[in-house]
Protein backbone atom coordinates (compact mmCIF):
# COMPACT_ATOMS: atom_id res chain seq x y z
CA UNK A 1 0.00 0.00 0.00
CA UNK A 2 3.11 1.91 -0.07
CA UNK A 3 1.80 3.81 -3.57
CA UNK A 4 -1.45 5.81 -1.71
CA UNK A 5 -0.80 8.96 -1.68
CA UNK A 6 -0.93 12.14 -2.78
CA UNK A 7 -0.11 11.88 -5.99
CA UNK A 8 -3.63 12.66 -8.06
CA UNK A 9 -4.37 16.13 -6.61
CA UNK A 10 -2.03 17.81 -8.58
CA UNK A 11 -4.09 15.41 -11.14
CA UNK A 12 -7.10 17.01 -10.45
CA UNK A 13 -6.07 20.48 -9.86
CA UNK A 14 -4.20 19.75 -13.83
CA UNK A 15 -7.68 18.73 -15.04
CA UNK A 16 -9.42 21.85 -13.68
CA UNK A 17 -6.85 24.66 -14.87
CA UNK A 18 -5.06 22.91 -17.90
CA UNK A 19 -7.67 20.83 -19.55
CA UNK A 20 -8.30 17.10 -19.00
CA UNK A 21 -5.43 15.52 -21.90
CA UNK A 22 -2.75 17.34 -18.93
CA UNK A 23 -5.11 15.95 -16.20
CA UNK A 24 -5.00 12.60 -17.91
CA UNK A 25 -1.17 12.80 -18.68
CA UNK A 26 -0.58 14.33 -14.86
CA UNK A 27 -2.55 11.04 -13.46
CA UNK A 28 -0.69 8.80 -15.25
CA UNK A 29 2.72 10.23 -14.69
CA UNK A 30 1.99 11.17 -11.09
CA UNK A 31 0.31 7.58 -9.98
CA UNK A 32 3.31 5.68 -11.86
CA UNK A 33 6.03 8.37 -10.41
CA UNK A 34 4.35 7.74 -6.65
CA UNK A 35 4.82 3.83 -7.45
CA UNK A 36 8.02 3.79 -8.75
CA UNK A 37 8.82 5.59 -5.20
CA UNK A 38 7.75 2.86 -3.32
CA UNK A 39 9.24 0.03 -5.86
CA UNK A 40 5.79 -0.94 -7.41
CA UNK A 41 4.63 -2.66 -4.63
CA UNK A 42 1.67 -4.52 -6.35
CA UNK A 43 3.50 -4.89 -9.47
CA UNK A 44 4.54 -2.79 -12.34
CA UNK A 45 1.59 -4.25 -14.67
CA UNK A 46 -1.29 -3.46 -11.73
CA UNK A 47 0.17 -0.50 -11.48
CA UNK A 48 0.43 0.40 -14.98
CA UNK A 49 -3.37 -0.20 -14.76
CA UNK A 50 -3.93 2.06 -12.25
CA UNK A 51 -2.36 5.04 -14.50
CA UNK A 52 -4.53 4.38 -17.06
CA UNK A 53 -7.62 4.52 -14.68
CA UNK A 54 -6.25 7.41 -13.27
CA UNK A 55 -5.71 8.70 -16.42
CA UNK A 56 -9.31 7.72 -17.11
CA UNK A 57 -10.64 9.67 -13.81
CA UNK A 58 -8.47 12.72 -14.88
CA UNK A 59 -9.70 13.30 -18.18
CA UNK A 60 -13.32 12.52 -17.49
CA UNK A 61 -13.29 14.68 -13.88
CA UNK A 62 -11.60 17.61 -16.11
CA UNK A 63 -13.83 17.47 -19.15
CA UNK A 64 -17.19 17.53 -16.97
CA UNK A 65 -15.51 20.54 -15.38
CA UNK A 66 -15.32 22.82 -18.38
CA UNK A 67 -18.40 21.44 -20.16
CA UNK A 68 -20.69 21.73 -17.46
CA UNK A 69 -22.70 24.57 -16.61
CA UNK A 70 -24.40 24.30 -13.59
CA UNK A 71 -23.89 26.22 -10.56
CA UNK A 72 -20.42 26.12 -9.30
CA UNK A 73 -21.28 24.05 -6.04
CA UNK A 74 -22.88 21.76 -7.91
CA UNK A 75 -20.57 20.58 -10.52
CA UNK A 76 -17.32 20.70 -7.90
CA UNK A 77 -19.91 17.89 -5.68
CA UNK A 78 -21.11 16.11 -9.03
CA UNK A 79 -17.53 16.10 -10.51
CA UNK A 80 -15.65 14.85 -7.23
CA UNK A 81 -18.12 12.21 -6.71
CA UNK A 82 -17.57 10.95 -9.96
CA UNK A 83 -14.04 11.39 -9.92
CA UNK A 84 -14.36 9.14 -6.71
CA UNK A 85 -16.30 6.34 -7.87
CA UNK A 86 -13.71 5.98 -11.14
CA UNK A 87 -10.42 6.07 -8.89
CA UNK A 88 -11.75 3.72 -6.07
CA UNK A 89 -14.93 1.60 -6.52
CA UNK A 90 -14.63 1.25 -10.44
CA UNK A 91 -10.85 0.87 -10.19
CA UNK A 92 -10.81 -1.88 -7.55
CA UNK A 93 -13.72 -3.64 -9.53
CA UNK A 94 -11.45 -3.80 -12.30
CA UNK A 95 -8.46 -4.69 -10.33
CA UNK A 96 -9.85 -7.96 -9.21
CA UNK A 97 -9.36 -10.68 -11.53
CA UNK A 98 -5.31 -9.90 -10.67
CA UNK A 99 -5.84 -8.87 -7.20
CA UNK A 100 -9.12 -10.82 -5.53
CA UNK A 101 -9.95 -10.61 -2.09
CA UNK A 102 -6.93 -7.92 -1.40
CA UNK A 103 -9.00 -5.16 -3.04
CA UNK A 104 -10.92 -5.27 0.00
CA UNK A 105 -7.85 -3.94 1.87
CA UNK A 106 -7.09 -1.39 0.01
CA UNK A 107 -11.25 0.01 -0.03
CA UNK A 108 -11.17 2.27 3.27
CA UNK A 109 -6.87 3.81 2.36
CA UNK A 110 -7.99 4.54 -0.97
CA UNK A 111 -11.11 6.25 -0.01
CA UNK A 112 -9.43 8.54 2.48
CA UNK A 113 -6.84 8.90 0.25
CA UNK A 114 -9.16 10.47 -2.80
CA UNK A 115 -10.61 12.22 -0.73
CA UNK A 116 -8.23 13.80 0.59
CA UNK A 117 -6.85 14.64 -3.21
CA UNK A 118 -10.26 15.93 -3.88
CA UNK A 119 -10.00 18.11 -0.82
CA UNK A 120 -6.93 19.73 -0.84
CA UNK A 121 -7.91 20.08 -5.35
CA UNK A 122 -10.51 22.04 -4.48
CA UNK A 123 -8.90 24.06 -1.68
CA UNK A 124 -5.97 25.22 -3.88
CA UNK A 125 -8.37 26.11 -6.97
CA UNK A 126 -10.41 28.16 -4.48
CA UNK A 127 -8.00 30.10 -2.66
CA UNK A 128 -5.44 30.52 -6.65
CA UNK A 129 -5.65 34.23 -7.90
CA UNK A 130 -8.74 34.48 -10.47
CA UNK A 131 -5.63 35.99 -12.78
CA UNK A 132 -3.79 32.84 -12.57
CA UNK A 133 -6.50 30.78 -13.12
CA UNK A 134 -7.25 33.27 -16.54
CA UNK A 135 -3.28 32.90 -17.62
CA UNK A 136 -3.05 28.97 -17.22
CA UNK A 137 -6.60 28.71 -19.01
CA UNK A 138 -5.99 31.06 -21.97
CA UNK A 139 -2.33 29.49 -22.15
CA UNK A 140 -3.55 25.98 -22.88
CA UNK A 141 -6.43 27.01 -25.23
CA UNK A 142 -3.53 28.98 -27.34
CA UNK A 143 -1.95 25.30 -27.34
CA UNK A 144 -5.19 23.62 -28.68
């Protein structure tokens, strides 16, 4: 379990300000970066599945983010619950024909654990300058 950390908040914070192809790439790189860290623990192929969920989450949990339009409140709750149930429920389901019964263990870390991403996403996107949000979003539309 050495991998659980706090690797996808930059992931989601990427999503929201950059676009979701640099939230996807940032999940990937930052879940397989966090891994390598802690020598793959469960594996360099589970892992490698894990970026590409996380990839998955990032690009999905950015693109309902800019195409949206609800009230604010309401797509930060709609978009972090989904971006919950693809890094943790959906992910373990599809983790466990190579895991089994030790996705159970990893249920209640991971959960805390995205959550906590989610959190402290949403904390540093409120409290970034309105300009800086404006230069990093106008940047990557120039890049389009």
């Amino acid at each position: 379990m050495g991998s659980i950390a706090l690797d996808s908040a930059p992931a989601f914070l990427g999503a929201i300000l950059l676009g979701p192809a640099v939230g996807a790439f940032l999940g990937v790189f930052g879940h397989l970066l966090s891994a390598m860290l802690a020598g793959f623990p469960l594996t360099l192929p589970v892992h490698l599945i894990i970026g590409v969920m996380m990839a998955a989450c990032m690009f999905v949990f950015g693109l309902l983010r800019q195409r949206l339009k609800w009230r604010q409140s309401l797509v930060i709750i709609t978009t972090d619950v989904i971006g919950y149930l693809i890094n943790v429920p959906l992910e373990l389901v599809l983790l466990y024909p190579l895991l089994r019964q030790g996705i159970f263990a990893f249920f209640m870390p991971l959960t805390l654990a995205t959550i906590l991403n989610l959190v402290l996403c949403e904390l540093v996107n409120a409290f970034l300058p309105q300009q800086l949000k404006q230069k990093l979003t106008a940047l990557t539309r120039r890049q389009r």
